[in-house]
N, C-alpha and C. Protein backbone atom coordinates (compact mmCIF):
# COMPACT_ATOMS: atom_id res chain seq x y z
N UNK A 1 -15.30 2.81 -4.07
CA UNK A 1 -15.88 2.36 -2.84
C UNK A 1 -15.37 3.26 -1.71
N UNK A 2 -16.19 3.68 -0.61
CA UNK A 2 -15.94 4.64 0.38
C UNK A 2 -15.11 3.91 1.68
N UNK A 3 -14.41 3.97 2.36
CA UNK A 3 -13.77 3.68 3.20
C UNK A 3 -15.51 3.69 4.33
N UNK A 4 -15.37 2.33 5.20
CA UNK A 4 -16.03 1.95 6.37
C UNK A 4 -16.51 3.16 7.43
N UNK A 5 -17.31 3.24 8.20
CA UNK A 5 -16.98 3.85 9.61
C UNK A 5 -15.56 3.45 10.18
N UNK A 6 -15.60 2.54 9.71
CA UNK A 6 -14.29 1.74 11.22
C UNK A 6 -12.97 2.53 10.81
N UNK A 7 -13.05 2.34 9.14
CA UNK A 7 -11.83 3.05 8.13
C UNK A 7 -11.22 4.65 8.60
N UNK A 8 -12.94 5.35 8.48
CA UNK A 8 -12.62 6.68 9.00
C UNK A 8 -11.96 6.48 10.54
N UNK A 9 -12.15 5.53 11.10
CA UNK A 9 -11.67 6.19 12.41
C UNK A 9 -10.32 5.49 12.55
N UNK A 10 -9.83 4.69 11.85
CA UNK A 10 -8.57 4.05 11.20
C UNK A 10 -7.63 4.86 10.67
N UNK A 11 -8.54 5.78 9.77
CA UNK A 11 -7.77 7.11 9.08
C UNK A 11 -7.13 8.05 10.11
N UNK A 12 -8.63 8.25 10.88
CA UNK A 12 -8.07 9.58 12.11
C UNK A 12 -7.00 9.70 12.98
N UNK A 13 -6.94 7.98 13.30
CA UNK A 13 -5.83 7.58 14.38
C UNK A 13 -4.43 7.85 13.55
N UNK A 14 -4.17 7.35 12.26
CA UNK A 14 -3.11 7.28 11.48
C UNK A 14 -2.75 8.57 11.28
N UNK A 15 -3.78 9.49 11.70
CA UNK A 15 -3.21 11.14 11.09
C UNK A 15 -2.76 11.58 12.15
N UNK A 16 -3.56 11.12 13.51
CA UNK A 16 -2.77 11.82 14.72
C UNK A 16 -1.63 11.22 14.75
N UNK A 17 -1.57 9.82 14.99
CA UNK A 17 0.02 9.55 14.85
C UNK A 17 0.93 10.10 13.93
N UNK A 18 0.79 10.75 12.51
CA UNK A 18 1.85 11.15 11.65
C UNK A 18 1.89 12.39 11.80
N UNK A 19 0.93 13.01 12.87
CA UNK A 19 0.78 14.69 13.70
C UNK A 19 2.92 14.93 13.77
N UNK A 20 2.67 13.68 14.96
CA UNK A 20 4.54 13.70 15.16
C UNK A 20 5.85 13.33 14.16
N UNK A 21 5.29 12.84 12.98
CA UNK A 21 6.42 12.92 12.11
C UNK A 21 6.45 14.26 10.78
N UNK A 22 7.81 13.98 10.45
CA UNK A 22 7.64 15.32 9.09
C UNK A 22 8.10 14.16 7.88
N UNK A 23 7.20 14.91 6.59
CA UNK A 23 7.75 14.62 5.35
C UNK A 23 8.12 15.09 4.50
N UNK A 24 9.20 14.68 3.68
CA UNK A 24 9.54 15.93 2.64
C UNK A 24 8.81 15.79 1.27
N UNK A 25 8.16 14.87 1.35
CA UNK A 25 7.42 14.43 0.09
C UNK A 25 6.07 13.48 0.30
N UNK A 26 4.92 14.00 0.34
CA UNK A 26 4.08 12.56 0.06
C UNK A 26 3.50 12.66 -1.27
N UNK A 27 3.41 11.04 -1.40
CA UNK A 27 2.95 10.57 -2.90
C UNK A 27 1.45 9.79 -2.21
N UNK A 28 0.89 9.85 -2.99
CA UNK A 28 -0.48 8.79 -3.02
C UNK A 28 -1.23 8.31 -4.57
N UNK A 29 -1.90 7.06 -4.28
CA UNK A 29 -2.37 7.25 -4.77
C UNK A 29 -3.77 7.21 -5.33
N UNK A 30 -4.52 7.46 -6.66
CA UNK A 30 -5.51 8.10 -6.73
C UNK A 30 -7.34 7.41 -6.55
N UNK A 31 -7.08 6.31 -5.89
CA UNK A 31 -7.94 5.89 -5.84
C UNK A 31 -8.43 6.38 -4.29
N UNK A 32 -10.42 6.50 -4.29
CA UNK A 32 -11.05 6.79 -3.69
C UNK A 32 -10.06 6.51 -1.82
N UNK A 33 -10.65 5.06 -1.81
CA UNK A 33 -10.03 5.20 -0.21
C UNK A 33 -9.28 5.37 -0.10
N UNK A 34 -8.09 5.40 -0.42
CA UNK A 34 -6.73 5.97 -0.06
C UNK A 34 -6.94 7.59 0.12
N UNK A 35 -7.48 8.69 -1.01
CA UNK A 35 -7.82 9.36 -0.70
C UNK A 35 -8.46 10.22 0.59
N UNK A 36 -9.44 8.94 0.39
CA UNK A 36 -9.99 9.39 2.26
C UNK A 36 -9.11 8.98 3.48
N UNK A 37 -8.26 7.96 3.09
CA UNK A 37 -7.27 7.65 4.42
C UNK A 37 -6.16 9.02 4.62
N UNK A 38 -6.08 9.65 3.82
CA UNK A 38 -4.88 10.70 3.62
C UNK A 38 -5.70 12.27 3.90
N UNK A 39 -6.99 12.10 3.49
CA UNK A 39 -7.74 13.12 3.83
C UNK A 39 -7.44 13.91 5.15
N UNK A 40 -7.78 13.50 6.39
CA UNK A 40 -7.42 13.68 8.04
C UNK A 40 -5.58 14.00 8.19
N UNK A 41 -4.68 13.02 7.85
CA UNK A 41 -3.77 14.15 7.83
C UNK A 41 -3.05 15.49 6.68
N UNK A 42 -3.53 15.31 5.95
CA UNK A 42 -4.12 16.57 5.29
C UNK A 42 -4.09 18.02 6.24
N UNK A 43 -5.06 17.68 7.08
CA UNK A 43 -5.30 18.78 7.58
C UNK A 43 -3.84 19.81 8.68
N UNK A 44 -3.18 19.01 8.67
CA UNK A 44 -1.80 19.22 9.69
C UNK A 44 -0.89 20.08 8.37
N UNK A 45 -0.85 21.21 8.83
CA UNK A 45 -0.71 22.17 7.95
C UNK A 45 1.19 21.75 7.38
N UNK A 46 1.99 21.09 8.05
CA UNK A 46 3.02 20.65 7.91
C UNK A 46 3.24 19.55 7.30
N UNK A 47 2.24 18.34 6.62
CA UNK A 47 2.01 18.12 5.70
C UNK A 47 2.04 18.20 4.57
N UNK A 48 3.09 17.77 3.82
CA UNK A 48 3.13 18.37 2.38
C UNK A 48 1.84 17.98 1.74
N UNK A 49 1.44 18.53 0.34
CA UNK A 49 -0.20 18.48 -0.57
C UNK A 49 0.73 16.65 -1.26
N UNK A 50 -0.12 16.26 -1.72
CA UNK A 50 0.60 14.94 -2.18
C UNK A 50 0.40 15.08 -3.04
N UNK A 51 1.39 14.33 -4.10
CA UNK A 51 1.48 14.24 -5.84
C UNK A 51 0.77 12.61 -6.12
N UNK A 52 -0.30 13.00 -6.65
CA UNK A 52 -0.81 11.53 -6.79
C UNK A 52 0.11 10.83 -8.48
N UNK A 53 0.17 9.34 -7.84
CA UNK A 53 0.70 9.23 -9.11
C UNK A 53 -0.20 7.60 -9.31
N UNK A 54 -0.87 7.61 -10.49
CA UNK A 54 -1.86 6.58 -11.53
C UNK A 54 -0.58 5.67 -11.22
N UNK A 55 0.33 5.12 -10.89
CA UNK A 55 1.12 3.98 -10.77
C UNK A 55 0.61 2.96 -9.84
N UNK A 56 0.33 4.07 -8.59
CA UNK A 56 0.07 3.67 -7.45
C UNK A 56 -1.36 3.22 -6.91
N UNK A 57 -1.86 2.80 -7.69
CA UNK A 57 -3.35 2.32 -7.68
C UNK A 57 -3.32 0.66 -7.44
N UNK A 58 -4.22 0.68 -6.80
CA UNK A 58 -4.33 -0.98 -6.06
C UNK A 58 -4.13 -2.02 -7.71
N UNK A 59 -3.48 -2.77 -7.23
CA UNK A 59 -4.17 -4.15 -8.46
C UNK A 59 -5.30 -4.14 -8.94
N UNK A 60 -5.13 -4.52 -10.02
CA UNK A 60 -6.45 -5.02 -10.75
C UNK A 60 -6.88 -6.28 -10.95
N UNK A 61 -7.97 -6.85 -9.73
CA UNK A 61 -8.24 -8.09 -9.91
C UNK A 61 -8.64 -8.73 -10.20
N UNK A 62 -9.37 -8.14 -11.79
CA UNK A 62 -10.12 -8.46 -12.66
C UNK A 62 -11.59 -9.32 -12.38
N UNK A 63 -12.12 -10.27 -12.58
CA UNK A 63 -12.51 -10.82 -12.39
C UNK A 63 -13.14 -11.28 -10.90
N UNK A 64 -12.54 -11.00 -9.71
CA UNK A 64 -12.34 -11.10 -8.77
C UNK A 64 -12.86 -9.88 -8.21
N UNK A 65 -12.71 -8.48 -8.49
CA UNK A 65 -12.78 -7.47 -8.50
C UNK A 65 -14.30 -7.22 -7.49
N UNK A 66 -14.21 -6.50 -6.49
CA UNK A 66 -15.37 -6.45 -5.39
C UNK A 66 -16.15 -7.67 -5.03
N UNK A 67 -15.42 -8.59 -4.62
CA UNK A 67 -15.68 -10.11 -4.32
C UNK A 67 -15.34 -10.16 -3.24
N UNK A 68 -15.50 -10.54 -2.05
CA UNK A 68 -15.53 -11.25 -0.63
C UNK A 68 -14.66 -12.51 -1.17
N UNK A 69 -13.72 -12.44 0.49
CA UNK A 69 -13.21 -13.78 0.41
C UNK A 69 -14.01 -15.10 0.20
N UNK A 70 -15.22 -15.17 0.38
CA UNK A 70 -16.03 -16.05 0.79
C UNK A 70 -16.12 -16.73 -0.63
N UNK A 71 -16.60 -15.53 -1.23
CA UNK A 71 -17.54 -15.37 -2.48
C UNK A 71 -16.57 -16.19 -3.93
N UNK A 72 -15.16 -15.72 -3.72
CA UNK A 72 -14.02 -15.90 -4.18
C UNK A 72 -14.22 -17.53 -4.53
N UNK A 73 -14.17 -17.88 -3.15
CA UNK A 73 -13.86 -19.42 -2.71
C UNK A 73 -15.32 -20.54 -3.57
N UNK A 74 -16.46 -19.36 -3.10
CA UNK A 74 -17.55 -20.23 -3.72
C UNK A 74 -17.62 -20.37 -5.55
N UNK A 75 -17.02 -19.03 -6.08
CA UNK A 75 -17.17 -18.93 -7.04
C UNK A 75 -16.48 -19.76 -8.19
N UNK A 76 -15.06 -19.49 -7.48
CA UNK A 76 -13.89 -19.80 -8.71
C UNK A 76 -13.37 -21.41 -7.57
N UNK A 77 -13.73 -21.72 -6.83
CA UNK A 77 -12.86 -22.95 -6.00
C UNK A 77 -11.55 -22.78 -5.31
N UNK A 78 -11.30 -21.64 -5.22
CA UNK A 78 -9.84 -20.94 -5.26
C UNK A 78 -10.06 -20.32 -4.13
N UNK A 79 -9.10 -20.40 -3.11
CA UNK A 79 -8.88 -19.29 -1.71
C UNK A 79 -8.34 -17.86 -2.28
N UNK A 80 -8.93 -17.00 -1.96
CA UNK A 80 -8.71 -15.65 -2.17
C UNK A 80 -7.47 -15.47 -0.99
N UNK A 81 -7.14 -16.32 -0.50
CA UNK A 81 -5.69 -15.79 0.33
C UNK A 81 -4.69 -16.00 -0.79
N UNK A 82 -4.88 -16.93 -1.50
CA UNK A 82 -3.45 -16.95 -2.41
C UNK A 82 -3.08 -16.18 -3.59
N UNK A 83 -4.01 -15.09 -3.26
CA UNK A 83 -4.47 -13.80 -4.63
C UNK A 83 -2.85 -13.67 -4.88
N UNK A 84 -1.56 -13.61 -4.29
CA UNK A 84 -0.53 -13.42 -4.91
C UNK A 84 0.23 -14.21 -5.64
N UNK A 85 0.13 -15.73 -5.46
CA UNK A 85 -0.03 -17.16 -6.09
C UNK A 85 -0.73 -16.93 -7.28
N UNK A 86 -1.69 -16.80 -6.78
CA UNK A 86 -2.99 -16.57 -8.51
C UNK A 86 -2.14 -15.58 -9.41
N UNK A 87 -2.05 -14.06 -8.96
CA UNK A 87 -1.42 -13.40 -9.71
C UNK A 87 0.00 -13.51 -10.81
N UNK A 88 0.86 -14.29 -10.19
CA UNK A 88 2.17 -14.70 -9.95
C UNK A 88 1.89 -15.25 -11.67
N UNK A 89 1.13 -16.61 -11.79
CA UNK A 89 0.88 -17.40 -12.98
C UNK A 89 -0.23 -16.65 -13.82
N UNK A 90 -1.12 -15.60 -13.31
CA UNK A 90 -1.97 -15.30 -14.29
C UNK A 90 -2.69 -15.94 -14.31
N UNK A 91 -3.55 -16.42 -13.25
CA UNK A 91 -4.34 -17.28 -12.79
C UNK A 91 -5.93 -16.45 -12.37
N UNK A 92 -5.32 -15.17 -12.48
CA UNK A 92 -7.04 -14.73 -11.92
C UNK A 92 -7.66 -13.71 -13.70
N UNK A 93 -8.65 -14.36 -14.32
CA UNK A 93 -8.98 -14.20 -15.13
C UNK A 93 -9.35 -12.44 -15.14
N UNK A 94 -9.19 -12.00 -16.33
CA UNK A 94 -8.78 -10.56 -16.75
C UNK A 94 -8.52 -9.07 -15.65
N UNK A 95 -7.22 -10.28 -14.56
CA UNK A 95 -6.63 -9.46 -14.01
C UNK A 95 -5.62 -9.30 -14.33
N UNK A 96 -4.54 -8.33 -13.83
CA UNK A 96 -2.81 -7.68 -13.58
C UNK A 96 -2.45 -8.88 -13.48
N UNK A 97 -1.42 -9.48 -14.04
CA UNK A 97 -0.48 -10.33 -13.54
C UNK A 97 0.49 -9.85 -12.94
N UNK A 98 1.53 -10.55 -12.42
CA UNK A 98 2.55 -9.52 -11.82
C UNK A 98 4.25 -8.95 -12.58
N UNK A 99 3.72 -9.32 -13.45
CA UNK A 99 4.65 -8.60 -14.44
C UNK A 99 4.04 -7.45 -14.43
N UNK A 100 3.13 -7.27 -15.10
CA UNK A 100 2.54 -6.14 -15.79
C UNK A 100 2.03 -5.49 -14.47
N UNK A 101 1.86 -5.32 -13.32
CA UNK A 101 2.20 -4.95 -12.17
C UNK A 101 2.97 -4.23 -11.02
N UNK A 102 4.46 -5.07 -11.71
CA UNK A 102 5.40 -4.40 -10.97
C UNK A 102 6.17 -3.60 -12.40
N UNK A 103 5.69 -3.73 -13.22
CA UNK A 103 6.13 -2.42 -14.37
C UNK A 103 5.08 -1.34 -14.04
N UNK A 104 4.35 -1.27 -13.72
CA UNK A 104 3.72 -0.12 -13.37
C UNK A 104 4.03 0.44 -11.54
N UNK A 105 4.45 -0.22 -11.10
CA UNK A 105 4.78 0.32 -9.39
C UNK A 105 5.83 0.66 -9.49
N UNK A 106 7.06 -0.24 -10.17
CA UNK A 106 8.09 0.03 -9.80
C UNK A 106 8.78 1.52 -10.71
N UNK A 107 8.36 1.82 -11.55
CA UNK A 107 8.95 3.50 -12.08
C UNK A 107 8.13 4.71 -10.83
N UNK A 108 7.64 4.18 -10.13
CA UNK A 108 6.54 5.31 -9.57
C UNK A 108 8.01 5.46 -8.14
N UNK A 109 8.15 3.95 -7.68
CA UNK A 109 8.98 3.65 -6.42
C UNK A 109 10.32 4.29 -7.02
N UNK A 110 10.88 3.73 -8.07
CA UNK A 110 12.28 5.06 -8.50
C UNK A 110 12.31 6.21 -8.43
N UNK A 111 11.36 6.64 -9.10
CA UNK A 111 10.62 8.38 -9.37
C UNK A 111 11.13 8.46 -7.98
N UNK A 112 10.26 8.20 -6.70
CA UNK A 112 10.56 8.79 -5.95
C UNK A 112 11.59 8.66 -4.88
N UNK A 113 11.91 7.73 -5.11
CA UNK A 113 13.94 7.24 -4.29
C UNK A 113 14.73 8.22 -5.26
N UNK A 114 14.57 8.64 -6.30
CA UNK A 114 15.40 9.60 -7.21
C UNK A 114 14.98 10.49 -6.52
N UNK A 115 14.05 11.07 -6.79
CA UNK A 115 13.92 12.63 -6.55
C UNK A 115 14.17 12.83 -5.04
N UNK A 116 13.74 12.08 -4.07
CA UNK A 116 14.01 12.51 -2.78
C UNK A 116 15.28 11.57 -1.77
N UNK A 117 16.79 11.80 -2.61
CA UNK A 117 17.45 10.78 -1.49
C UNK A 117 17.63 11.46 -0.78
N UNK A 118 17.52 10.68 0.75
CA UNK A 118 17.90 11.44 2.08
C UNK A 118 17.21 11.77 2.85
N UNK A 119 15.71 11.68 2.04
CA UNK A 119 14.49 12.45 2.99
C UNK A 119 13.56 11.13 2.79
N UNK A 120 12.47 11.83 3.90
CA UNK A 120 11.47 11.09 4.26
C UNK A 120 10.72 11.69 3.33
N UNK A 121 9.94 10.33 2.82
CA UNK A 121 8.86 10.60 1.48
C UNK A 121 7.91 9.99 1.82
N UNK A 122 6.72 9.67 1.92
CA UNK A 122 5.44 8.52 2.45
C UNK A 122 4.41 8.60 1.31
N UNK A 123 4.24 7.43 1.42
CA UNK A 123 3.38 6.84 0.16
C UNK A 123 1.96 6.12 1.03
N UNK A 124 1.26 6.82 0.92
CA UNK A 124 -0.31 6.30 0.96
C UNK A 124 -0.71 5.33 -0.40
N UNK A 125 -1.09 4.19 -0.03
CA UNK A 125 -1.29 2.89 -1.46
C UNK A 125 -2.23 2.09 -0.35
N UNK A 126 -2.18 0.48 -1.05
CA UNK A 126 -2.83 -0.42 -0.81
C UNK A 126 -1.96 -1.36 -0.31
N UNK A 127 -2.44 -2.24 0.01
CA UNK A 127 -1.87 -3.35 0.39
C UNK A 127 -1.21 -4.25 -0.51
N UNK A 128 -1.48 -4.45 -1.73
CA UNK A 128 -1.32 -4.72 -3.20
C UNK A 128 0.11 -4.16 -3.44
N UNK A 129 0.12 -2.69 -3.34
CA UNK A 129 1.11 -2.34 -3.35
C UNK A 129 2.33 -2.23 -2.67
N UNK A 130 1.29 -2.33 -1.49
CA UNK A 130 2.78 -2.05 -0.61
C UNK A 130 3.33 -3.80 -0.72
N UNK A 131 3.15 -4.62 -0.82
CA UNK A 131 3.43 -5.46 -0.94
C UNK A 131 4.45 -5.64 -2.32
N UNK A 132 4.09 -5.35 -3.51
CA UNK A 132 5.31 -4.86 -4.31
C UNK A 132 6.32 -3.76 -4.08
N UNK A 133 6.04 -2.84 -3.54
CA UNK A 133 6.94 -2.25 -3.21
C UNK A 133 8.48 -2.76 -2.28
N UNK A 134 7.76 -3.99 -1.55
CA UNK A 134 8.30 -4.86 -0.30
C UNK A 134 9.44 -5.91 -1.33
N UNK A 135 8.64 -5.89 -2.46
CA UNK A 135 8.79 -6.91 -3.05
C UNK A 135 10.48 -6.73 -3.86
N UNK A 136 9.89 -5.54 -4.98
CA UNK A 136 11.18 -4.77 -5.63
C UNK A 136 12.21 -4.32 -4.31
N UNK A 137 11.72 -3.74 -3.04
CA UNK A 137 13.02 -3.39 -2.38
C UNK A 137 14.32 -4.68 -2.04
N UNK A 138 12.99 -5.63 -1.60
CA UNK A 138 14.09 -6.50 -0.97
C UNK A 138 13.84 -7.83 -1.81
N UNK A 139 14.30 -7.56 -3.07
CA UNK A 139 14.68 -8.74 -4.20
C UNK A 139 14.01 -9.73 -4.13
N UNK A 140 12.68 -9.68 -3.69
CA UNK A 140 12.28 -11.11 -3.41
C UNK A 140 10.82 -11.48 -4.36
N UNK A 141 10.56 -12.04 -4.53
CA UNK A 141 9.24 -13.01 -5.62
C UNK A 141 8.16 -12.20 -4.89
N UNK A 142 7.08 -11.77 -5.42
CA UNK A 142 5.95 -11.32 -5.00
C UNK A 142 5.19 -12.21 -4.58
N UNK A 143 4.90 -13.45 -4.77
CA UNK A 143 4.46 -14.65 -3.64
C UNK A 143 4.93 -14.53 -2.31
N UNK A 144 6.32 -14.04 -2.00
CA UNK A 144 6.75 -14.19 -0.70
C UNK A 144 6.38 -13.08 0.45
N UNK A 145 5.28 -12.12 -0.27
CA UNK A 145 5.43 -11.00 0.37
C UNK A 145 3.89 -11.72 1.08
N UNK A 146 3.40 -12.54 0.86
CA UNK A 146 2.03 -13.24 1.39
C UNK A 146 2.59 -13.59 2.78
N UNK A 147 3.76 -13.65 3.62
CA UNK A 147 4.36 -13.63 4.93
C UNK A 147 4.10 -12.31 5.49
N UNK A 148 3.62 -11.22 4.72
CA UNK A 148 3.71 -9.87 5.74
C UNK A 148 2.25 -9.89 5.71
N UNK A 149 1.89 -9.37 6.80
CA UNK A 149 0.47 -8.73 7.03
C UNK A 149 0.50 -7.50 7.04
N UNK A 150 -0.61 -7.06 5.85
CA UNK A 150 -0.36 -5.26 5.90
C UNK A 150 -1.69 -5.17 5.73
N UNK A 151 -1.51 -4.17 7.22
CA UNK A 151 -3.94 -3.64 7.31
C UNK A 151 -3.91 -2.43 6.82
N UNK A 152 -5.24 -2.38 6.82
CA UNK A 152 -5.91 -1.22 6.34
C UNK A 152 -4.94 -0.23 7.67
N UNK A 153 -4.46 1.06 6.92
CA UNK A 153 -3.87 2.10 7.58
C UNK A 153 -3.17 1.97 8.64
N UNK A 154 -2.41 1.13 8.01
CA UNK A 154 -0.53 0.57 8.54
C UNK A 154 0.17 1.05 7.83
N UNK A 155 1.40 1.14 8.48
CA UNK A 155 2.77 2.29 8.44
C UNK A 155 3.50 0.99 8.15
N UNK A 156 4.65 0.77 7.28
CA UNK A 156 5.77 0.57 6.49
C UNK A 156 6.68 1.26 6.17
N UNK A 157 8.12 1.07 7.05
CA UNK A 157 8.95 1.77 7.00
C UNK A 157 10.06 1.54 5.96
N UNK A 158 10.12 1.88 5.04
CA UNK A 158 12.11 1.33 4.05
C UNK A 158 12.61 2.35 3.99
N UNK A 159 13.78 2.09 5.06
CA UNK A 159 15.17 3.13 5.11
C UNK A 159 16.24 2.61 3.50
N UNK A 160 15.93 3.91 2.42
CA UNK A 160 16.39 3.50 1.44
C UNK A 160 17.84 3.84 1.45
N UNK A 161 18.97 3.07 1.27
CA UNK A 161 20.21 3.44 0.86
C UNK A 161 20.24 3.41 -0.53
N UNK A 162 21.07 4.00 -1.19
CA UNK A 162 21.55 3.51 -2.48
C UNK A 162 21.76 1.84 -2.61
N UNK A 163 21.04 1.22 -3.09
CA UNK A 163 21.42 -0.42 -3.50
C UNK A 163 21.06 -1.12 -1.92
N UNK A 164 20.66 -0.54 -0.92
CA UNK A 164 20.48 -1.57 0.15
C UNK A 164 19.13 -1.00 1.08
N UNK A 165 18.18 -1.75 0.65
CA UNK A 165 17.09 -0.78 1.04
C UNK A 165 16.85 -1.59 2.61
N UNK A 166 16.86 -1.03 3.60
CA UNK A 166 16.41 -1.84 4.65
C UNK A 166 14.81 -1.69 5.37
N UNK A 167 14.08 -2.73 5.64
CA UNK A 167 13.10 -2.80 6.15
C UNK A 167 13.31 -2.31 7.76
N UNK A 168 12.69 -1.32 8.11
CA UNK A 168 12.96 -0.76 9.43
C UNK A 168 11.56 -0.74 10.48
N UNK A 169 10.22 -0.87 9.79
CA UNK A 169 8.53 -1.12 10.55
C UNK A 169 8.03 -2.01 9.35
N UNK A 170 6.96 -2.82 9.74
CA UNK A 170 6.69 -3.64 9.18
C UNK A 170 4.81 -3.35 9.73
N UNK A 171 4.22 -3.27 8.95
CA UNK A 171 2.41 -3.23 9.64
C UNK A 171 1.66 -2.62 11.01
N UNK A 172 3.14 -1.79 11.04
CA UNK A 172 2.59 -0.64 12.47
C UNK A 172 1.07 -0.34 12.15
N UNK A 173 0.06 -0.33 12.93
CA UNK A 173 -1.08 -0.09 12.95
C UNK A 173 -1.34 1.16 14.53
N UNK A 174 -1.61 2.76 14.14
CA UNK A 174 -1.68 3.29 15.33
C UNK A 174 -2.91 3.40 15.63
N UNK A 175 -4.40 2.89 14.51
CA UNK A 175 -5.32 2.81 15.67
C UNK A 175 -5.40 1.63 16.36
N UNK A 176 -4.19 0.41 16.26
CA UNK A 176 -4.96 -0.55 17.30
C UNK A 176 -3.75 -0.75 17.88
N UNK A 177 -2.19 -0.14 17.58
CA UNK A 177 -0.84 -0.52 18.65
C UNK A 177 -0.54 0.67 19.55
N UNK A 178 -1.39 1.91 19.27
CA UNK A 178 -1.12 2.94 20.64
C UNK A 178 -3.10 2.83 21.01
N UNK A 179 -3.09 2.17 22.52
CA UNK A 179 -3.95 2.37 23.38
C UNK A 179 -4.67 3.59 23.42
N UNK A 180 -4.14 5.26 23.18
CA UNK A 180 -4.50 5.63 23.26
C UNK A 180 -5.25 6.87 21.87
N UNK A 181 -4.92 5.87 20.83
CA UNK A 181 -5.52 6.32 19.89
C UNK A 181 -7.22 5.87 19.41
């Protein structure tokens, strides 16, 4: 599926804002919109090329899979807000549970806390993910990460220490929290 009009210009803002930061590593991964969200800063020649890694691919929500919240609700009786609830028990029919989930995110999230301590690394993903990622850093149940709001082409910051990963931005959004993007 192609990222929106609104997306592209979601993308554009997110690239001018990361105009001002450096990375020593980006990872993404390989699915279509993410692609195009990473596309625009791309072009900032100081930008590293990104290593896509198949870990980092949105959930699979089987069943659910290109469904509207709406549609969700009419279909199965079930609020599509509690997609991490559903997941949790294996509740959304021939989707990821979250076992089999965070075994696939979490070697991708080592990979790269190994290879790059000390530096700034940025990971272009989903919301899915970044939400496990939130999840494995700071020890907590993947149900609980349904407290963060993470939009389309929001910034998430984890200042990783060895063994103490700290949450430092949480759903920065620069096309709608700098005015003049």
């Amino acid at each position: 599926m192609d990222l929106s009009p609104r997306g592209h210009l979601q993308a554009a803002a997110l690239a001018r804002y990361l105009r001002g930061h450096s990375f020593d590593a980006v990872f993404s991964s390989p699915m279509k919109r993410v692609l195009q969200t990473l596309a625009p800063a791309q072009v900032n020649p100081a930008m590293p090329q990104p290593a896509v890694m198949d870990g980092l691919r949105e959930v699979d929500f089987g069943d659910w899979t290109g469904l509207g919240w709406d549609e969700v609700r009419q279909k199965y009786g079930i609020s599509a807000f509690d997609w991490l609830d559903q997941l949790e028990c294996a509740g959304i029919r021939n989707a990821e549970c979250t076992a089999t989930f965070r075994a696939r995110v979490e070697p991708c999230l080592r990979q790269i806390v190994e290879a790059h301590p000390g530096k700034q690394a940025a990971v272009f993903c989903h919301g899915g993910v970044i939400r496990m990622l939130l999840a494995i850093a700071l020890s907590l149940p993947l149900p609980r990460m349904a407290a963060f709001d993470v939009e389309y082409a929001s910034i998430t910051q984890v200042w990783w220490e060895p063994g103490d990963p700290e949450l430092r931005l949480l759903n920065f959004t620069p096309w709608r929290d700098i005015t003049s993007a």
